[in-house]
N, C-alpha and C. Protein backbone atom coordinates (compact mmCIF):
# COMPACT_ATOMS: atom_id res chain seq x y z
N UNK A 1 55.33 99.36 152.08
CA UNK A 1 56.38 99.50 153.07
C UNK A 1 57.69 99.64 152.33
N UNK A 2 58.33 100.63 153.08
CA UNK A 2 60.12 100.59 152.15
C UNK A 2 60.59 100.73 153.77
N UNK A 3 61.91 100.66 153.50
CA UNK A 3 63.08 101.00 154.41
C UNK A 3 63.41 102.83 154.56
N UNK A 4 63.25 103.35 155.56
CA UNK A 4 63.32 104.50 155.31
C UNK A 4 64.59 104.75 155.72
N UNK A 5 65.16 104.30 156.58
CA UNK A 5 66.95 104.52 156.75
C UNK A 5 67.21 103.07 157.61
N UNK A 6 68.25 102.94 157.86
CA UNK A 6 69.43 101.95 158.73
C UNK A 6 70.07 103.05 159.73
N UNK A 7 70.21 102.60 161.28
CA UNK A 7 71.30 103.20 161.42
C UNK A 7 72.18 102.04 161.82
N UNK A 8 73.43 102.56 161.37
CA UNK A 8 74.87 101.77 161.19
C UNK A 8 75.88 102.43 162.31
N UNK A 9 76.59 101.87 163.61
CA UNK A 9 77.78 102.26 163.69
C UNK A 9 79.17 101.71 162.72
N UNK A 10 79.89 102.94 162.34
CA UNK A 10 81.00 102.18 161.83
C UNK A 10 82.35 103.01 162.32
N UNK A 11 83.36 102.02 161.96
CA UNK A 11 84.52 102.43 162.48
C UNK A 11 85.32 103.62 161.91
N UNK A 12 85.00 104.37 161.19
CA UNK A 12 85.18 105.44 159.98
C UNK A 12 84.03 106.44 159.49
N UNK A 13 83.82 107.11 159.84
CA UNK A 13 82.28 107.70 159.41
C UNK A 13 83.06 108.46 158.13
N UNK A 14 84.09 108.73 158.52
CA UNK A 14 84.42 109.17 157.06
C UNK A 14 84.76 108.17 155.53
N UNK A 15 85.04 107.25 156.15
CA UNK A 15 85.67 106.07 155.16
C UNK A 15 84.01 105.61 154.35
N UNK A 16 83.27 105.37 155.36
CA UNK A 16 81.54 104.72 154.91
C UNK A 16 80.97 106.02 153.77
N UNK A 17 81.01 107.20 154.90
CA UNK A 17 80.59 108.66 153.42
C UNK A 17 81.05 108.55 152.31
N UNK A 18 82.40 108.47 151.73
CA UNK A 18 83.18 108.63 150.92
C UNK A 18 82.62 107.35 149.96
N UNK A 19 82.65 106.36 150.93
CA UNK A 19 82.25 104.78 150.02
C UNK A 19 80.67 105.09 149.16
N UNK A 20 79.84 105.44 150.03
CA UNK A 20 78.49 105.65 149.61
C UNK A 20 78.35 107.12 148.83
N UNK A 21 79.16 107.79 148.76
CA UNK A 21 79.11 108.96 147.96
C UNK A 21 79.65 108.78 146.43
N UNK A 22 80.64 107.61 146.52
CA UNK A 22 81.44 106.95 145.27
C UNK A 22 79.90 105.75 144.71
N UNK A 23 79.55 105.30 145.54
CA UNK A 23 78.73 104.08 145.10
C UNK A 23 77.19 104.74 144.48
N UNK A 24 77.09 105.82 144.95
CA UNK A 24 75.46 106.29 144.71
C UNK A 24 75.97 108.05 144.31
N UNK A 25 76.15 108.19 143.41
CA UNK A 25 76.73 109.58 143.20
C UNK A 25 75.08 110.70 143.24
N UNK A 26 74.33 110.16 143.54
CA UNK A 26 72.76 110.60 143.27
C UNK A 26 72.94 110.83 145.11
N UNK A 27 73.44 110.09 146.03
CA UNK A 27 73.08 110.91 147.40
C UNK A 27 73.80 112.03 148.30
N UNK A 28 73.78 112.43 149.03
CA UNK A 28 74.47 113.70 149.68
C UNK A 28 74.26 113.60 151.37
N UNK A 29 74.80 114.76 151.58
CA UNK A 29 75.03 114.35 153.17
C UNK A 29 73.71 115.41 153.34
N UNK A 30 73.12 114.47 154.03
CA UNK A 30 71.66 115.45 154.72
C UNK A 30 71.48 116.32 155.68
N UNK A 31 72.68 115.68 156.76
CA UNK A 31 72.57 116.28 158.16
C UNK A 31 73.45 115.50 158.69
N UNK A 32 74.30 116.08 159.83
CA UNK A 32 75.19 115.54 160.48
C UNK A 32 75.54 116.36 161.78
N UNK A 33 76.39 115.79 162.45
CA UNK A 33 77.56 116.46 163.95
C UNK A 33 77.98 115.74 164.81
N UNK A 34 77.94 116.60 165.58
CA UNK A 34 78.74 115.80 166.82
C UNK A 34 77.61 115.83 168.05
N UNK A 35 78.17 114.59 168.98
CA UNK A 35 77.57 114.41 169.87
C UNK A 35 78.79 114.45 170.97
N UNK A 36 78.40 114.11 172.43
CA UNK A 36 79.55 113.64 173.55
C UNK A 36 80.03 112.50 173.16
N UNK A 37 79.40 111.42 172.64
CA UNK A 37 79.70 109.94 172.52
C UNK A 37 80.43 109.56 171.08
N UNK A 38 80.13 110.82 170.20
CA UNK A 38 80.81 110.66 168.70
C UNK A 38 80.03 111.55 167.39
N UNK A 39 79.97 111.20 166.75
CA UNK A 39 79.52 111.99 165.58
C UNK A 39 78.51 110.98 164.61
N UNK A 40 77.80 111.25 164.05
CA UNK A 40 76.20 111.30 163.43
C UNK A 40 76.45 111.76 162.38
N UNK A 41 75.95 110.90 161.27
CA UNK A 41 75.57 111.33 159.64
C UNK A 41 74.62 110.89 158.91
N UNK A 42 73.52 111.53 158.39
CA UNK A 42 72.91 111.03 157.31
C UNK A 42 73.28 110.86 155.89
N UNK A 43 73.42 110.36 155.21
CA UNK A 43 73.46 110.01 153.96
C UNK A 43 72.80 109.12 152.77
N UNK A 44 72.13 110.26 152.11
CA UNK A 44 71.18 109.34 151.14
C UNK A 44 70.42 110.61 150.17
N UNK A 45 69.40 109.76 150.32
CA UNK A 45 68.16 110.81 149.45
C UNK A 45 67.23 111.85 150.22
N UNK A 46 66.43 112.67 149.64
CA UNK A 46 65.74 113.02 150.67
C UNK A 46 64.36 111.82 151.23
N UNK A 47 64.39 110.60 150.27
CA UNK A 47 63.19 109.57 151.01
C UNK A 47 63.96 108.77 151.55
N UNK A 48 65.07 107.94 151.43
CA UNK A 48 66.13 107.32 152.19
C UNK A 48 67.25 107.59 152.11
N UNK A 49 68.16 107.06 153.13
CA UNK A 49 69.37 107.29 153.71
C UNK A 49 69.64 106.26 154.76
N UNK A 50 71.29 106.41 154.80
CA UNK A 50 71.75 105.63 156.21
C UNK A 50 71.98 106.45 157.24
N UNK A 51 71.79 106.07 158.14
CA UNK A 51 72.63 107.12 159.58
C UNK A 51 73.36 106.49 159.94
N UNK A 52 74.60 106.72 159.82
CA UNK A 52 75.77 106.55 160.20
C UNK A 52 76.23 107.43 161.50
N UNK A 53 77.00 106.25 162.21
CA UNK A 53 77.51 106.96 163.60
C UNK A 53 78.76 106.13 164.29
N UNK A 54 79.79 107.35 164.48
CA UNK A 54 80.89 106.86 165.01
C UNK A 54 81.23 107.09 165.99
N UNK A 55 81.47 105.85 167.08
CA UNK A 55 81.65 106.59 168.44
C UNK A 55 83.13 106.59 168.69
N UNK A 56 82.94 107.55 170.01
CA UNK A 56 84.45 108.41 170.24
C UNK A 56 85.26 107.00 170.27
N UNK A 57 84.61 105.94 171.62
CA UNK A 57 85.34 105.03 172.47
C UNK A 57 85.41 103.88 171.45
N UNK A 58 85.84 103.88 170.30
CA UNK A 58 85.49 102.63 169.42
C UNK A 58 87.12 101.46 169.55
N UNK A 59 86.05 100.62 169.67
CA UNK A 59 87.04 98.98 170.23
C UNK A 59 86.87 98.39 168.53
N UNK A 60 88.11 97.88 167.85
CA UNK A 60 87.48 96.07 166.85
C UNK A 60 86.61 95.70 167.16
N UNK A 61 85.80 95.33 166.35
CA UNK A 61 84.71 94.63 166.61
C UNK A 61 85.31 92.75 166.71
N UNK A 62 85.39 91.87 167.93
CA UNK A 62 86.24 90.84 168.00
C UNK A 62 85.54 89.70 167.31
N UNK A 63 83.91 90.01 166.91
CA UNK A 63 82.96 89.00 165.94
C UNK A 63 83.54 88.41 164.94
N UNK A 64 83.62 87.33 164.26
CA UNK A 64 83.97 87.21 163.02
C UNK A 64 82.62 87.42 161.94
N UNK A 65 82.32 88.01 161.32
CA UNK A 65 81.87 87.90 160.03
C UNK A 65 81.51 86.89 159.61
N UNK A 66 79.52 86.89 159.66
CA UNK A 66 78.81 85.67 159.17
C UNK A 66 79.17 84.33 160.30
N UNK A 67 79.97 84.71 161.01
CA UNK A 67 79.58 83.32 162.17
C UNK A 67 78.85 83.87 163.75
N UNK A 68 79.08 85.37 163.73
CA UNK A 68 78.05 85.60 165.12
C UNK A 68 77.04 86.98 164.96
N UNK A 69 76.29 86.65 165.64
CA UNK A 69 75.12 87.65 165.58
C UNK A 69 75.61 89.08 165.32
N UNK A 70 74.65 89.49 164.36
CA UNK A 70 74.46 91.03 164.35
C UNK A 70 74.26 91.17 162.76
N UNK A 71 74.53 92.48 162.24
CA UNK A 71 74.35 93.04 160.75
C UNK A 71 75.67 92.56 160.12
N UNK A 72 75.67 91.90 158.80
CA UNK A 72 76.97 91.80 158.32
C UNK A 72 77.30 92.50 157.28
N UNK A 73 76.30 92.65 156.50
CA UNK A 73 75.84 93.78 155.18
C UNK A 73 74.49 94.29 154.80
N UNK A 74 74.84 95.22 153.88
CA UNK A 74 73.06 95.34 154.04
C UNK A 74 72.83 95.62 152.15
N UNK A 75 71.64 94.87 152.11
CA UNK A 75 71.45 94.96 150.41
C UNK A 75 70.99 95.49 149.83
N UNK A 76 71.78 96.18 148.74
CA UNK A 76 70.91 97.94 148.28
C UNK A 76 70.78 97.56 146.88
N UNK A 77 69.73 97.72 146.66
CA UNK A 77 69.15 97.66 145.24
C UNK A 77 69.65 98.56 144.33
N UNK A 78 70.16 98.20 143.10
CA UNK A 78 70.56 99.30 142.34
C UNK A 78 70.19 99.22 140.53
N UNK A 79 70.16 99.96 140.08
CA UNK A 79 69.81 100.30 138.07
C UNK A 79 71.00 99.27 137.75
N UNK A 80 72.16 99.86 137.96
CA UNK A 80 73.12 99.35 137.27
C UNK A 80 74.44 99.39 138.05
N UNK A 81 74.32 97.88 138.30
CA UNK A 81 75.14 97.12 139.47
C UNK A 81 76.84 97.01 138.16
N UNK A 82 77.12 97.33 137.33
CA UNK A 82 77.98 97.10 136.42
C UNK A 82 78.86 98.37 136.33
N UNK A 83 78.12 99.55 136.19
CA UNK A 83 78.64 100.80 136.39
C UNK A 83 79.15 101.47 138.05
N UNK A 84 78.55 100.73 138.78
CA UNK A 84 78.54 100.87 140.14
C UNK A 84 79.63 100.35 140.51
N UNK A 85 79.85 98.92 139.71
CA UNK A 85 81.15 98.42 140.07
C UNK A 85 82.58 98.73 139.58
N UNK A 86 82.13 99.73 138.47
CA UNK A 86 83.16 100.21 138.02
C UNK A 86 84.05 101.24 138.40
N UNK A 87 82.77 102.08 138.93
CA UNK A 87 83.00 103.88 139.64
C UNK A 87 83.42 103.24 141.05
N UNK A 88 83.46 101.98 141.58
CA UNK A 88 84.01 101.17 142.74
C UNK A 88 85.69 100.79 142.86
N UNK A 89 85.60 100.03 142.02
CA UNK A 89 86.92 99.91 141.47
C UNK A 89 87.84 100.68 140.74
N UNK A 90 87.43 102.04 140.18
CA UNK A 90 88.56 102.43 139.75
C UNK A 90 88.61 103.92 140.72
N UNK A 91 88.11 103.97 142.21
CA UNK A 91 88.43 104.39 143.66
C UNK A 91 89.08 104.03 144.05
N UNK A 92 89.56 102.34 143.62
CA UNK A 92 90.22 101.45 144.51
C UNK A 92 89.91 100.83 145.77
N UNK A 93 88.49 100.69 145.40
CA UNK A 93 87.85 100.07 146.93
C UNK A 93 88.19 98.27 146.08
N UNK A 94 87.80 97.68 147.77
CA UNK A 94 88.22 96.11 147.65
C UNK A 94 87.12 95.15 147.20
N UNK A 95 86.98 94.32 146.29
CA UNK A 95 85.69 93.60 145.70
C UNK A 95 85.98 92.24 146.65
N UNK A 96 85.02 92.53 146.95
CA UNK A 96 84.29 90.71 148.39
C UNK A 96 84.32 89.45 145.90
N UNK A 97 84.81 88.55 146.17
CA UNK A 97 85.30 87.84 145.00
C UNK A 97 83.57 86.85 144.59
N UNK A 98 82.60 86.76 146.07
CA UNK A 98 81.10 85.89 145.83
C UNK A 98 80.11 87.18 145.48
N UNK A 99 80.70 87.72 144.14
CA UNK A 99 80.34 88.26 143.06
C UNK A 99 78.90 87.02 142.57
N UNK A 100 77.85 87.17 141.97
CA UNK A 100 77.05 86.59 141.40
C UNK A 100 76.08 87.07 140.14
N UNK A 101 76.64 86.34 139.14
CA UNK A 101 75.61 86.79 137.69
C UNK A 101 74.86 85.15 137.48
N UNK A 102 73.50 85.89 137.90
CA UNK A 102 72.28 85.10 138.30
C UNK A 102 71.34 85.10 136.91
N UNK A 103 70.46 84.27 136.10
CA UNK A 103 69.46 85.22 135.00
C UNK A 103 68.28 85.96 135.26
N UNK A 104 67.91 86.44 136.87
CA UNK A 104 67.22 86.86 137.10
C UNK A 104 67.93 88.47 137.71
N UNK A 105 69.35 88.48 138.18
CA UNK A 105 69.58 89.29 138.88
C UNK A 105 71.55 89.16 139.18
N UNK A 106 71.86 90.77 139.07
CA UNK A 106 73.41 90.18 139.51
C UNK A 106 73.71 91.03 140.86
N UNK A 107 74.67 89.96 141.41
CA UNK A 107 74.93 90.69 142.79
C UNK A 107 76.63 91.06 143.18
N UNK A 108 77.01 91.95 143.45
CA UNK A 108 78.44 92.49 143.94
C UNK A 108 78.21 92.98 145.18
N UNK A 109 79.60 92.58 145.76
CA UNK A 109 80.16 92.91 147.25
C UNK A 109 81.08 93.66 147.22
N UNK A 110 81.16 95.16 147.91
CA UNK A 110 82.38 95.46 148.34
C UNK A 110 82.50 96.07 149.87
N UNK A 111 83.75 96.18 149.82
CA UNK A 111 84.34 97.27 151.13
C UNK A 111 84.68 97.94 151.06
N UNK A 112 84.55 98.74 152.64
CA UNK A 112 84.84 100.49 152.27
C UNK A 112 86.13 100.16 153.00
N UNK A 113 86.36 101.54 153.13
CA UNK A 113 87.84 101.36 153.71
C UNK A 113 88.46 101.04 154.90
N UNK A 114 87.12 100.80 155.81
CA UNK A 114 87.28 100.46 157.56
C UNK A 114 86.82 99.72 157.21
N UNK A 115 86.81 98.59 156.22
CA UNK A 115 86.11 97.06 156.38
C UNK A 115 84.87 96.82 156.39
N UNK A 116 83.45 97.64 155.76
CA UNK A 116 82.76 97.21 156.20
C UNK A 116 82.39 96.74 154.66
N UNK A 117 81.33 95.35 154.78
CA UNK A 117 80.97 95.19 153.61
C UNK A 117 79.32 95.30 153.19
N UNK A 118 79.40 95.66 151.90
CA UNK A 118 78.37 96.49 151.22
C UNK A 118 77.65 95.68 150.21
N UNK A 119 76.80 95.05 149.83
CA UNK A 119 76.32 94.06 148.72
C UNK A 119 75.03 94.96 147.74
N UNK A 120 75.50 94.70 146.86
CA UNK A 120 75.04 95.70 145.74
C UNK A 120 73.94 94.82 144.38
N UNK A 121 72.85 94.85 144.24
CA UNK A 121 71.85 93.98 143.56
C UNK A 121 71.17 94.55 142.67
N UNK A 122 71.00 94.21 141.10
CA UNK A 122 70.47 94.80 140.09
C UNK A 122 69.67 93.98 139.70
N UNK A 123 68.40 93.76 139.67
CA UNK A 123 67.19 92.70 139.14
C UNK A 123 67.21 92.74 137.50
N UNK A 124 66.96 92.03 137.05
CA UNK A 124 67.02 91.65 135.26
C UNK A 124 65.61 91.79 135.20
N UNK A 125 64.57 91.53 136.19
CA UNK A 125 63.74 91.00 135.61
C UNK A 125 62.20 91.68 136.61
N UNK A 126 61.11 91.54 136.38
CA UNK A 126 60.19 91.84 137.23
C UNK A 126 59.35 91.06 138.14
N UNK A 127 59.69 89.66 137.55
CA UNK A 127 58.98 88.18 138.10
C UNK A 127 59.30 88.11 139.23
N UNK A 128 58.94 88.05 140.45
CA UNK A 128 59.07 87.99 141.49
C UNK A 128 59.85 86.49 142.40
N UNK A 129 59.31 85.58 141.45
CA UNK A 129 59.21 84.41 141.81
C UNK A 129 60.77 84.07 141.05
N UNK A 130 61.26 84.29 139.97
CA UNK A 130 62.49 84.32 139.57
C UNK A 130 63.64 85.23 140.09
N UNK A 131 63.34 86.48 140.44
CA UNK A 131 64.25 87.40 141.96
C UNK A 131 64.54 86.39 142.88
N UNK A 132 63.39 85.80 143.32
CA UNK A 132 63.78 84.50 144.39
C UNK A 132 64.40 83.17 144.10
N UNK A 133 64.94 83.34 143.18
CA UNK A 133 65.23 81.74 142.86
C UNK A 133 66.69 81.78 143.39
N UNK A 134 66.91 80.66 143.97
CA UNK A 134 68.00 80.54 144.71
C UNK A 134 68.84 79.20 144.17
């Protein structure tokens, strides 16, 4: 089993492309447009991708972050979470600071430019049981 896509509304469909086009320079826009309600994007590989979608009528979202239901980030596995963070930061995107260098695995957070946040994970190791160590 893998994840074959997410779909995501976000408040920027352009701000999220741009973020994930800087973060994964390996994906591209697959397919996209418009609808009555807003606009639709894929972005990824040809085996995964996100679908991204922005609607016309978009409100703040009034949730706070990590205290009420729904998606808060989503965790993308990556080679090299170090270079990723670099081609991140020198875009000038914003680093979430519960950064983690683990000996099994390191993890980075960022945001795109409509706020959404992104958590980024590079495994050290193949042990399964050490990935999990918390």
């Amino acid at each position: 089993m893998y994840l074959e896509h997410a779909n995501i509304t976000v408040p920027d469909i352009d701000a999220a492309t741009h973020f994930l086009l800087t973060a994964f320079p390996e994906f591209r826009i697959r397919g996209g447009g418009d609808r009555e309600t807003g606009r639709w994007q894929h972005v990824g590989t040809d085996i995964t991708y996100l679908a991204l979608q922005q609607e016309n009528d978009h409100r703040p979202d009034p949730r706070t972050r990590y205290v009420h239901d729904g998606v808060h980030h989503l965790g993308l596995v990556v080679e090299d979470v170090k270079g990723l963070e670099q081609r991140l930061l020198e875009a000038g995107y914003r680093q979430n600071p519960m950064s983690e260098d683990h000996p099994a695995r390191l993890r980075r957070y960022f945001f795109d430019d409509a706020g959404m946040e992104w958590e980024f994970i590079e495994y050290l190791t193949d042990d399964l049981q050490a990935r999990n160590e918390y």
